[in-house]
Protein backbone atom coordinates (compact mmCIF):
# COMPACT_ATOMS: atom_id res chain seq x y z
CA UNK A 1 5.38 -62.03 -32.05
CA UNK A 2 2.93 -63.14 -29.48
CA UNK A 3 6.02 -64.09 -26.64
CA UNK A 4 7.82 -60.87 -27.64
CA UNK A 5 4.36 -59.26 -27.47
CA UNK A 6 3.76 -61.05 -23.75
CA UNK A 7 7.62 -60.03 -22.79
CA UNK A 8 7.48 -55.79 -23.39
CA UNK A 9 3.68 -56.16 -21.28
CA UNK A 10 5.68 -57.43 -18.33
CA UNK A 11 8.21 -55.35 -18.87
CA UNK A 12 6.34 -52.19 -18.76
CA UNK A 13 4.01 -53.58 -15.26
CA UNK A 14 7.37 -54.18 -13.66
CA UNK A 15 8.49 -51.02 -14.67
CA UNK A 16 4.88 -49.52 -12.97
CA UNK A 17 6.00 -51.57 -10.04
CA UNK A 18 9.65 -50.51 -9.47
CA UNK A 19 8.26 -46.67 -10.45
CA UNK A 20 5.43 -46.66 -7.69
CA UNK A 21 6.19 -43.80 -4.96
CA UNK A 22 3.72 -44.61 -2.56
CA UNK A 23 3.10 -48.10 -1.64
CA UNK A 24 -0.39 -48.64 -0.37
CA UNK A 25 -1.43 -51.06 2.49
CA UNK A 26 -4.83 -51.41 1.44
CA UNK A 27 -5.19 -55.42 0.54
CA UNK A 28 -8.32 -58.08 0.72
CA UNK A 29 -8.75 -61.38 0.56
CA UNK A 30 -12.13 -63.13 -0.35
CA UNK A 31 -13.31 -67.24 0.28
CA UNK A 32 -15.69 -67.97 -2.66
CA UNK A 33 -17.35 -70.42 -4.41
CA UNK A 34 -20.80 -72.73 -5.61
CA UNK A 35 -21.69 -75.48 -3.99
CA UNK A 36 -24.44 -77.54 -7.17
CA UNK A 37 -25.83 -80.93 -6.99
CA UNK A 38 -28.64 -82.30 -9.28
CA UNK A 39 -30.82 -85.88 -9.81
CA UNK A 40 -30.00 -86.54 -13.58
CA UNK A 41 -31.07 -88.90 -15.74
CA UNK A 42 -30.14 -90.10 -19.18
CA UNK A 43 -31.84 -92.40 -21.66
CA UNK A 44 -29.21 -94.55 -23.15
CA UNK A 45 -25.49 -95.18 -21.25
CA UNK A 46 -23.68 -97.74 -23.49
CA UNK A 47 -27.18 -99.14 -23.63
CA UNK A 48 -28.90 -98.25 -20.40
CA UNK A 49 -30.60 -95.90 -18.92
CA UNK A 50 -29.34 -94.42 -15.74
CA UNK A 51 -31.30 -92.00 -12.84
CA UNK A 52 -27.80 -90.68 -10.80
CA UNK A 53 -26.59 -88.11 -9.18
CA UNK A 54 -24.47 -85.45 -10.47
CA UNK A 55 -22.79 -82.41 -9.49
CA UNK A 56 -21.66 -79.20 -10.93
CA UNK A 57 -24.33 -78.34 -14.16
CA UNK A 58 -25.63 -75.33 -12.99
CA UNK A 59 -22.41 -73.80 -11.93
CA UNK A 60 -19.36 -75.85 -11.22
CA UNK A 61 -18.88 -76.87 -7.64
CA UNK A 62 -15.94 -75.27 -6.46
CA UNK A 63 -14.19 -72.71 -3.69
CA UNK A 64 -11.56 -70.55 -4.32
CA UNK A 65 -9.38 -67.84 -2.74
CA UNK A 66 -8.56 -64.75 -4.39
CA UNK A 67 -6.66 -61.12 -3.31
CA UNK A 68 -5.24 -58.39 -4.02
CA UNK A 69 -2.86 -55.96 -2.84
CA UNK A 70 -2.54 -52.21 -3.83
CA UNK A 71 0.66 -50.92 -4.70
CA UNK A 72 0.13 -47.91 -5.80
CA UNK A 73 -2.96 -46.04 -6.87
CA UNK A 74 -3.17 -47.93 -10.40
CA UNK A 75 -1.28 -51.22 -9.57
CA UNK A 76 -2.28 -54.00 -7.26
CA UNK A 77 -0.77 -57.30 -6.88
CA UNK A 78 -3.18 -59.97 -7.37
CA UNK A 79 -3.91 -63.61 -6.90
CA UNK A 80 -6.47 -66.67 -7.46
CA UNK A 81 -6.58 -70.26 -6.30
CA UNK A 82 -9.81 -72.58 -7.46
CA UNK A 83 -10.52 -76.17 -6.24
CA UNK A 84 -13.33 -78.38 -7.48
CA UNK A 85 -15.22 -80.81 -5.85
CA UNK A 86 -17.93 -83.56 -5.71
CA UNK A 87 -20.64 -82.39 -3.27
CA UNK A 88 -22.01 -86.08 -3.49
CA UNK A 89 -19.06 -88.18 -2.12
CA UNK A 90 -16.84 -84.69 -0.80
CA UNK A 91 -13.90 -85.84 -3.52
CA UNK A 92 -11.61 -83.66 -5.23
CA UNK A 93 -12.69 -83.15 -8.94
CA UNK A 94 -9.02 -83.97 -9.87
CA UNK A 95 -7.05 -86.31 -7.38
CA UNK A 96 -3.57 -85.04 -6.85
CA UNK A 97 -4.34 -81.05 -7.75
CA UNK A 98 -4.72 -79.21 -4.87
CA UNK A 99 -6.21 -76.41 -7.02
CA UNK A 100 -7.05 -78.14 -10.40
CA UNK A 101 -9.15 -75.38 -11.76
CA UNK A 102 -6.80 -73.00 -11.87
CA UNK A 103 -3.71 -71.19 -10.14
CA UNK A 104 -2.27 -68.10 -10.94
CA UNK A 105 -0.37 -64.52 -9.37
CA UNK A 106 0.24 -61.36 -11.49
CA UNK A 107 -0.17 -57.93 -11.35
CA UNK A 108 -2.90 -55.73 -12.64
CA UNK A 109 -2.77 -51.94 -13.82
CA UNK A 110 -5.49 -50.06 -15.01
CA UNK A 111 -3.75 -48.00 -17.40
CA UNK A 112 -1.45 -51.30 -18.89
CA UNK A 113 -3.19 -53.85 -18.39
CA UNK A 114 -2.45 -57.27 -16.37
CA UNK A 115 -0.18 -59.91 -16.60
CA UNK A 116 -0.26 -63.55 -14.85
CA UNK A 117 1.37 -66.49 -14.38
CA UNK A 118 0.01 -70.01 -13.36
CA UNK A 119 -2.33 -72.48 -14.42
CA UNK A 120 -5.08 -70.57 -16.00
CA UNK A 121 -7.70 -70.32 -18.71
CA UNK A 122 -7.21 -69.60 -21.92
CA UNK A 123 -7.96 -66.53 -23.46
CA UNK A 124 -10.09 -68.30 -26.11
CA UNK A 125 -12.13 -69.03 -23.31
CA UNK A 126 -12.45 -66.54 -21.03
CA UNK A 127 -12.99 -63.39 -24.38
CA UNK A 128 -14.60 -65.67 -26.59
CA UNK A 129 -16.12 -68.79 -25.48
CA UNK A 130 -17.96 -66.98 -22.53
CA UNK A 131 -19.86 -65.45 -25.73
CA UNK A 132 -21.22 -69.21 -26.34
CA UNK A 133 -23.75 -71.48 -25.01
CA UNK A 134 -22.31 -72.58 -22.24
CA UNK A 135 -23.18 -69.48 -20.80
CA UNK A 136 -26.71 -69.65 -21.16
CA UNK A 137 -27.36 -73.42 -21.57
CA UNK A 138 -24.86 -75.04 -19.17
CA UNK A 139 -21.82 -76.78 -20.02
CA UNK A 140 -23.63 -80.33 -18.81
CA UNK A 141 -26.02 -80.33 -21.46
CA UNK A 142 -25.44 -76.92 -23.63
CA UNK A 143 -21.84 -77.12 -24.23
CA UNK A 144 -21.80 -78.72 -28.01
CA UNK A 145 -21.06 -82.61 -28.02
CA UNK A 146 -18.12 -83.63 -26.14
CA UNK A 147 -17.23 -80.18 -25.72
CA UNK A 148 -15.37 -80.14 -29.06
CA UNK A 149 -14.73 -76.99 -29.09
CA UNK A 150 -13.55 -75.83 -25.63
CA UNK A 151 -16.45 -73.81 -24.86
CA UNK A 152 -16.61 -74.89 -21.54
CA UNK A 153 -14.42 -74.72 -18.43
CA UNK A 154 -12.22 -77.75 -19.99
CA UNK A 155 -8.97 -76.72 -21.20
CA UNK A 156 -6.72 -75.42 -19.13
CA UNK A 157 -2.85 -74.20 -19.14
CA UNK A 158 -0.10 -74.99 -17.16
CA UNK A 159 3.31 -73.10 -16.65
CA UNK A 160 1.35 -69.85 -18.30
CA UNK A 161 1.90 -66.59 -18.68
CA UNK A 162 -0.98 -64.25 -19.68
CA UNK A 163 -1.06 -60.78 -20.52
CA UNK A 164 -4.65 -59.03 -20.82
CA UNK A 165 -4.98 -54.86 -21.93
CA UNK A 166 -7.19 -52.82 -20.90
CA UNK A 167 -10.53 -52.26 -22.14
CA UNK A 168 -10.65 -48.81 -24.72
CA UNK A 169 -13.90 -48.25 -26.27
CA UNK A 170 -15.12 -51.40 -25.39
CA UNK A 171 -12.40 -53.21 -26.97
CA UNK A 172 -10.20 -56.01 -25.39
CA UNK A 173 -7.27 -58.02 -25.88
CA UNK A 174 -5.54 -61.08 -24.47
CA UNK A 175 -2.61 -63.62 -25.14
CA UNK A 176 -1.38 -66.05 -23.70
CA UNK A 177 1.94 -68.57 -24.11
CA UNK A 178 1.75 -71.59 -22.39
CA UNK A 179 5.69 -73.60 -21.66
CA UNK A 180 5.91 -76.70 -22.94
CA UNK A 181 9.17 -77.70 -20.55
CA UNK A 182 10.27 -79.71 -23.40
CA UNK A 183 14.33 -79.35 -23.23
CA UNK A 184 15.97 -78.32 -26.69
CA UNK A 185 12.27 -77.31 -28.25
CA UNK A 186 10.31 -74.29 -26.75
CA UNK A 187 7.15 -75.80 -29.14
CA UNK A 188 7.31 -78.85 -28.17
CA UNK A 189 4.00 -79.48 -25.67
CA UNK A 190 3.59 -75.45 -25.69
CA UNK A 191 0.40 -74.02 -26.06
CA UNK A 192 -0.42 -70.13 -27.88
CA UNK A 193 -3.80 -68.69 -27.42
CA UNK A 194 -4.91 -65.38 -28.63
CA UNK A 195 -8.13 -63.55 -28.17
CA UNK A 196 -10.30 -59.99 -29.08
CA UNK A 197 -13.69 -59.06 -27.56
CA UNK A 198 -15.93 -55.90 -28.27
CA UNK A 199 -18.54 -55.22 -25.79
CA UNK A 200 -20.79 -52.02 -26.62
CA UNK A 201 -24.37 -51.90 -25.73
CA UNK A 202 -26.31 -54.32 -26.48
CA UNK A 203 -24.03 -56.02 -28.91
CA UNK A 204 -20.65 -58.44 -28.01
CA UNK A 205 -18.67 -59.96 -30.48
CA UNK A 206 -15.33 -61.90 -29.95
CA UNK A 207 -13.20 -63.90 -31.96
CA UNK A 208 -10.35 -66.50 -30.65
CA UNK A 209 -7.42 -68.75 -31.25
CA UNK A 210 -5.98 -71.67 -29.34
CA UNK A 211 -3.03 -74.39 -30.63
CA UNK A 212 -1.93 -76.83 -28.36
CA UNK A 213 1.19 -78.79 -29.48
CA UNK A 214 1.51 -82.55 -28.10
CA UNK A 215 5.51 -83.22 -27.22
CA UNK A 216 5.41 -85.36 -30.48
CA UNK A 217 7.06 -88.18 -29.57
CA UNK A 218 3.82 -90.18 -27.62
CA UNK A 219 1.47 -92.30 -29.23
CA UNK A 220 -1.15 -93.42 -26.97
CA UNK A 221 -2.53 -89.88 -26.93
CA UNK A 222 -2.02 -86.17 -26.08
CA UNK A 223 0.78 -86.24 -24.02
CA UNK A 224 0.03 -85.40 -20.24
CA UNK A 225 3.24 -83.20 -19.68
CA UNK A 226 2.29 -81.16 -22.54
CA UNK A 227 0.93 -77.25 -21.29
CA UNK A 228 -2.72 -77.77 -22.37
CA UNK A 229 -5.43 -80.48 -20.98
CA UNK A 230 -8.57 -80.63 -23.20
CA UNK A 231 -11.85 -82.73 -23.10
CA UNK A 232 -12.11 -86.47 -24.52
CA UNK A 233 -15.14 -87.86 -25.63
CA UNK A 234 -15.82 -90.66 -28.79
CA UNK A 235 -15.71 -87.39 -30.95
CA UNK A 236 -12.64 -87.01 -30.96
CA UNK A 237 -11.03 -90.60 -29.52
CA UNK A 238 -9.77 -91.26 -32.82
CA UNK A 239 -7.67 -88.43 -33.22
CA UNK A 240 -5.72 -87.97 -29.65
CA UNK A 241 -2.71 -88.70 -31.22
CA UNK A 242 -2.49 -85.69 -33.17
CA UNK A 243 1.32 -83.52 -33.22
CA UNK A 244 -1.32 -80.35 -32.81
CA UNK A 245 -4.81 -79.35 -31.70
CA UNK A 246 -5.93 -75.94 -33.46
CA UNK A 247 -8.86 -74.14 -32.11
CA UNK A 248 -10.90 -70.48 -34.02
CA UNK A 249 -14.30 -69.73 -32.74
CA UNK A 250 -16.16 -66.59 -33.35
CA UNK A 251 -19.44 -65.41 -31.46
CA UNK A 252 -21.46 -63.10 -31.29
CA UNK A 253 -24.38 -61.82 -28.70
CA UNK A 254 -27.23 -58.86 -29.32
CA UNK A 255 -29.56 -58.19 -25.88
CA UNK A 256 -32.99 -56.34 -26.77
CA UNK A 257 -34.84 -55.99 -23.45
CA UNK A 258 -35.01 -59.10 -21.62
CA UNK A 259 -34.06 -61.06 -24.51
CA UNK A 260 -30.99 -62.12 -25.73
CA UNK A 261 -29.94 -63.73 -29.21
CA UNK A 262 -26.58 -65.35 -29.68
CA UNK A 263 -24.69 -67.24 -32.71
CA UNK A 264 -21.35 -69.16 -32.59
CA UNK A 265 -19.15 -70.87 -35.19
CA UNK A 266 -16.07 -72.62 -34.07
CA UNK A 267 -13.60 -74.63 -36.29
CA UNK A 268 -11.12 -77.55 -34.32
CA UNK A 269 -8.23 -79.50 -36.23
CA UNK A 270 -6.70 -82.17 -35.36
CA UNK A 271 -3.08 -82.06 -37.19
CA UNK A 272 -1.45 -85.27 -37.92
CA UNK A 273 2.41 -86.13 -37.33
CA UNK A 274 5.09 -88.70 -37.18
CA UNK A 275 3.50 -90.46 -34.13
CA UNK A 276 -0.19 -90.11 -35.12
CA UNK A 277 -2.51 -93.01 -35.63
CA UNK A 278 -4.13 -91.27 -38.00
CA UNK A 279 -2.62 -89.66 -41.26
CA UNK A 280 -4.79 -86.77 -42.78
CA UNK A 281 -6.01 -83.85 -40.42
CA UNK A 282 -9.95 -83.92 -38.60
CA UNK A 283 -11.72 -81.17 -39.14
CA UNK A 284 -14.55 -80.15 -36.64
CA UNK A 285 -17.05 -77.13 -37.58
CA UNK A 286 -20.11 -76.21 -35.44
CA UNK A 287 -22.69 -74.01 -36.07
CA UNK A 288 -24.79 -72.71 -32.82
CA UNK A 289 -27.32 -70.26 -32.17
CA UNK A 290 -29.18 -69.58 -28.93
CA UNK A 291 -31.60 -67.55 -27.53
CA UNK A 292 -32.69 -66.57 -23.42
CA UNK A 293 -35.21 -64.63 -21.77
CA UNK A 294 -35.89 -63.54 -18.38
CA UNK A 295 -39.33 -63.87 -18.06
CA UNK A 296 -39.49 -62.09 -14.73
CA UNK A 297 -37.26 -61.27 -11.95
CA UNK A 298 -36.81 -64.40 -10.73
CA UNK A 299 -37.65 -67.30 -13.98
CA UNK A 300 -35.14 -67.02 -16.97
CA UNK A 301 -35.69 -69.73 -19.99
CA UNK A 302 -33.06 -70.12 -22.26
CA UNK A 303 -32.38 -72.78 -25.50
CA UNK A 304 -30.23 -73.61 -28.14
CA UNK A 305 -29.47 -75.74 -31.20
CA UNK A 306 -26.05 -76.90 -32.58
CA UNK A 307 -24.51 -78.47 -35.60
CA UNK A 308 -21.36 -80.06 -35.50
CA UNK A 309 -19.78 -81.66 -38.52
CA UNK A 310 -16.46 -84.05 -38.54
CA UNK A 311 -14.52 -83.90 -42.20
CA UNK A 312 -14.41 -87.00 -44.69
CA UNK A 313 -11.08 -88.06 -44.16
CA UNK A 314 -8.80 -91.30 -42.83
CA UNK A 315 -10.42 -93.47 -45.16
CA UNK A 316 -14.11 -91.62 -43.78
CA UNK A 317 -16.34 -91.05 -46.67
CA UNK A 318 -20.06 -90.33 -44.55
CA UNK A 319 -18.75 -88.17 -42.41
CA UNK A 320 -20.02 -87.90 -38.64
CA UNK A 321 -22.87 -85.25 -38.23
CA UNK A 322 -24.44 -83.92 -34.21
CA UNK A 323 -27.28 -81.99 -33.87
CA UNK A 324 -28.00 -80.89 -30.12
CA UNK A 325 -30.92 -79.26 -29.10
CA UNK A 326 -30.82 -77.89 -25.63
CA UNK A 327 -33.02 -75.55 -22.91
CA UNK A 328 -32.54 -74.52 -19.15
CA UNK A 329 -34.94 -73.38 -17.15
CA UNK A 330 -33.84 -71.16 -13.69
CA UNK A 331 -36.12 -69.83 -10.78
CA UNK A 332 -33.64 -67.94 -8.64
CA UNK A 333 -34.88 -68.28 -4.60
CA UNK A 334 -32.39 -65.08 -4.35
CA UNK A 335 -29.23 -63.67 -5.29
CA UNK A 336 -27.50 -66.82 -4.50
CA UNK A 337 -29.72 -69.85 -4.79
CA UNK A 338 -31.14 -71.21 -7.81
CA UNK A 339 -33.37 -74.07 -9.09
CA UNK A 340 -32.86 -75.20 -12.29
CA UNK A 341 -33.96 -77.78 -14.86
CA UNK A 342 -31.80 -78.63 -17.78
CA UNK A 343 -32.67 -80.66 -20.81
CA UNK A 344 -30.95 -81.87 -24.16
CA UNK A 345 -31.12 -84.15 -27.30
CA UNK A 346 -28.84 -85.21 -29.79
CA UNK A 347 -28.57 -87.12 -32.86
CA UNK A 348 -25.71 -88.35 -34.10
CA UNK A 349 -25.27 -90.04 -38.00
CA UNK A 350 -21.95 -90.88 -40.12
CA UNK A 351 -19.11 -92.45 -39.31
CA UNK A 352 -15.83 -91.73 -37.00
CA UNK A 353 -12.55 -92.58 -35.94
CA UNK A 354 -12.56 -95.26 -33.22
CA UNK A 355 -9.81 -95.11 -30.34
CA UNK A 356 -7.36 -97.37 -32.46
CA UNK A 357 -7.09 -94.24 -34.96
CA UNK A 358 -6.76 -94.55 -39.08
CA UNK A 359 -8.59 -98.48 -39.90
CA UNK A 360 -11.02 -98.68 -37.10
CA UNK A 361 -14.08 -97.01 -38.51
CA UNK A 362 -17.45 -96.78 -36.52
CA UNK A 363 -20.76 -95.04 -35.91
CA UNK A 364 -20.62 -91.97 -34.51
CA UNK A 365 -22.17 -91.94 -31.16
CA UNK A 366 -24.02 -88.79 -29.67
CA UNK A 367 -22.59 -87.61 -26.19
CA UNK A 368 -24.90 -84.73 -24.67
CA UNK A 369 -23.00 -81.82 -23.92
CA UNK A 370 -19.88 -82.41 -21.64
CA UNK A 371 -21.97 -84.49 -18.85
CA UNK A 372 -22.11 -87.85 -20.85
CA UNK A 373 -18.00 -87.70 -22.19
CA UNK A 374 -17.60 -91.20 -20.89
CA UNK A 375 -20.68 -92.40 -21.13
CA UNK A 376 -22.08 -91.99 -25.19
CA UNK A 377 -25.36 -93.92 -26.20
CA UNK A 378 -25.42 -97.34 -27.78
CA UNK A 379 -27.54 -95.80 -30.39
CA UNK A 380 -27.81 -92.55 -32.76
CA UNK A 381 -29.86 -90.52 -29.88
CA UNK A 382 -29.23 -89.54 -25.92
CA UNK A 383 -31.90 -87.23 -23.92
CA UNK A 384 -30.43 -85.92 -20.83
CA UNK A 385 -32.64 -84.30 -17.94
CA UNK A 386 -31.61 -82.39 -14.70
CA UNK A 387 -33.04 -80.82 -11.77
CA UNK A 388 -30.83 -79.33 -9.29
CA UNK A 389 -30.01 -76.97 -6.90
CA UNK A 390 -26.96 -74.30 -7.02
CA UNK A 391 -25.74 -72.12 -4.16
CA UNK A 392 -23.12 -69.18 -4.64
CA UNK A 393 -21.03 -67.56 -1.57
């Protein structure tokens, strides 16, 4: 339903385009981006502590291009490159991807809706997960451990085609079918994401899917050729080998004043198949809630707490337990430059799949947010501090 679904949307904003009697020459092109660099420092890196540098917390460091065209008085022909970067040595934040955050050209109508095609978000992130803490925590040190759940700018699709509606009384939509290239199997490596938002005063809720299919036929890990990239991180190191990664979050957000309240639940599986190390299916669940308040015009607080608990399965029988507690301070110089100090703890108890899948059991090992993915602590606890600077244009 959901590719028959994405093929009448095009239809209908090609048959806008072909239908358009006056074509208008009005176009723009903008150069944008952040530019964020902090000193960081973490207790315990596979048993040392570390003061370093590190780039994109805040915001992630990055410049883009992005334009439009108008084609008629309701359609316009738009496009969006984004690059990342390091700040601190000038590197790309992917070698080899000229624009590794994303890619994409469509066309947009305000009466249908919009429909692209690139490398591009997922619609589980960009409805729901913007709901979530990474939002007002960070993704460095709010996003819940290891990312799990894809709340942060991780997951990407490639070879995507995305079709969004328009908003009607505050209400949403978006899917999105990612092409797995596989020859003889269209699921092979594909990717389906799915995703509803209501935004009405002070209240936004969302809800959102995401499945990403490995090729099935690899068994060091997810397939690289398959559509979807997603974080890794001794959460889930265990289970990389899995046929299919299934993502549902739901959030929720309620503004009074200069305060804001937010809760978040998201469930991840990890589905077992012929090539898996592992035999029975992980099971993820976090439970968030955060809060953020701008105390004046210029100093916003914001913190958070998250539980995240791993199923007893694959021979597991204590399952591994997180619990993150996180805050971010900003004081915004102006509309474009911000200081910021971010903080978080986590505790981590159970057990876990280790990277050799179903018979290497070990301690689950906290990882603070998506900052310390390849660096967990030796021990059940991690504290992770930043200060930094962040720049828009």
């Amino acid at each position: 339903m959901k590719t028959e679904h994405l093929f009448w949307s095009g239809s209908l904003l090609m048959c806008a385009a072909m239908l358009s009697q006056t074509a208008h020459a009005q176009s723009s092109l903008t150069l944008y981006g952040n530019v964020d660099e902090a000193i960081s420092y973490a207790n315990n890196q596979g048993g040392h502590s570390n003061v370093y540098m590190r780039n994109g917390n805040l915001y992630a460091s990055k410049f883009g291009f992005k334009g439009s065209e108008a084609l008629s008085s309701t359609l316009n022909a738009i496009f969006d490159l984004q690059e990342g970067f390091d700040p601190g040595t000038g590197a790309q934040q992917s070698a080899g991807l000229a624009f590794n955050r994303y890619a994409f050209v469509g066309l947009q109508d305000s009466h249908l809706g919009t429909l692209t095609m690139g490398r591009q978000y997922t619609p589980y992130y960009l409805l729901a997960g913007t709901l979530g803490p990474v939002t007002y925590l960070t993704g460095a040190t709010g996003a819940h451990p290891g990312d799990i759940d894809g709340f942060d700018t991780d997951i990407r699709s490639n070879s995507s085609v995305t079709y969004t509606s328009p908003t009607i009384a505050g209400v949403r939509g978006s899917v999105q079918y990612g092409f797995g290239g596989q020859p003889g199997s269209m699921q092979s490596g594909n990717l389906i994401s799915a995703a509803l938002r209501y935004d009405g005063g002070p209240l936004s809720v969302a809800a959102g899917y995401l499945r990403m299919e490995n090729t099935s036929t690899y068994t060091g890990g997810f397939d690289t050729s398959a559509s979807a990239t997603f974080p890794h991180s001794v959460l889930n190191q265990g289970y990389l080998s899995a046929r299919a990664v299934q993502h549902f979050a739901a959030l929720a957000t309620y503004t009074v004043g200069n305060l804001l309240f937010g809760v978040n639940y998201s469930n991840v599986l990890y589905r077992p198949g012929s090539h898996s190390m592992f035999t029975d299916t992980a099971v993820f669940n976090t439970y968030g809630a955060l809060v953020s308040y701008r105390v004046s015009t210029p100093f916003e607080v914001s913190g958070g707490y998250s539980y995240t608990r791993a199923s007893a399965a694959n021979g597991i029988h204590d399952a591994a337990r997180y619990q993150q507690i996180s805050l971010r301070e900003l004081y915004h110089l102006s509309k474009r430059t911000t200081l910021y100090t971010i903080q978080a703890y986590q505790h981590a108890s159970g057990k876990t799949l280790g990277a050799n899948g179903a018979g290497d059991i070990i301690d689950a090992q906290p990882v603070v947010g998506d900052s310390q993915n390849t660096s967990p602590s030796s021990t059940a606890n991690q504290f992770v501090a930043m200060f930094g600077v962040a720049i828009a244009f």
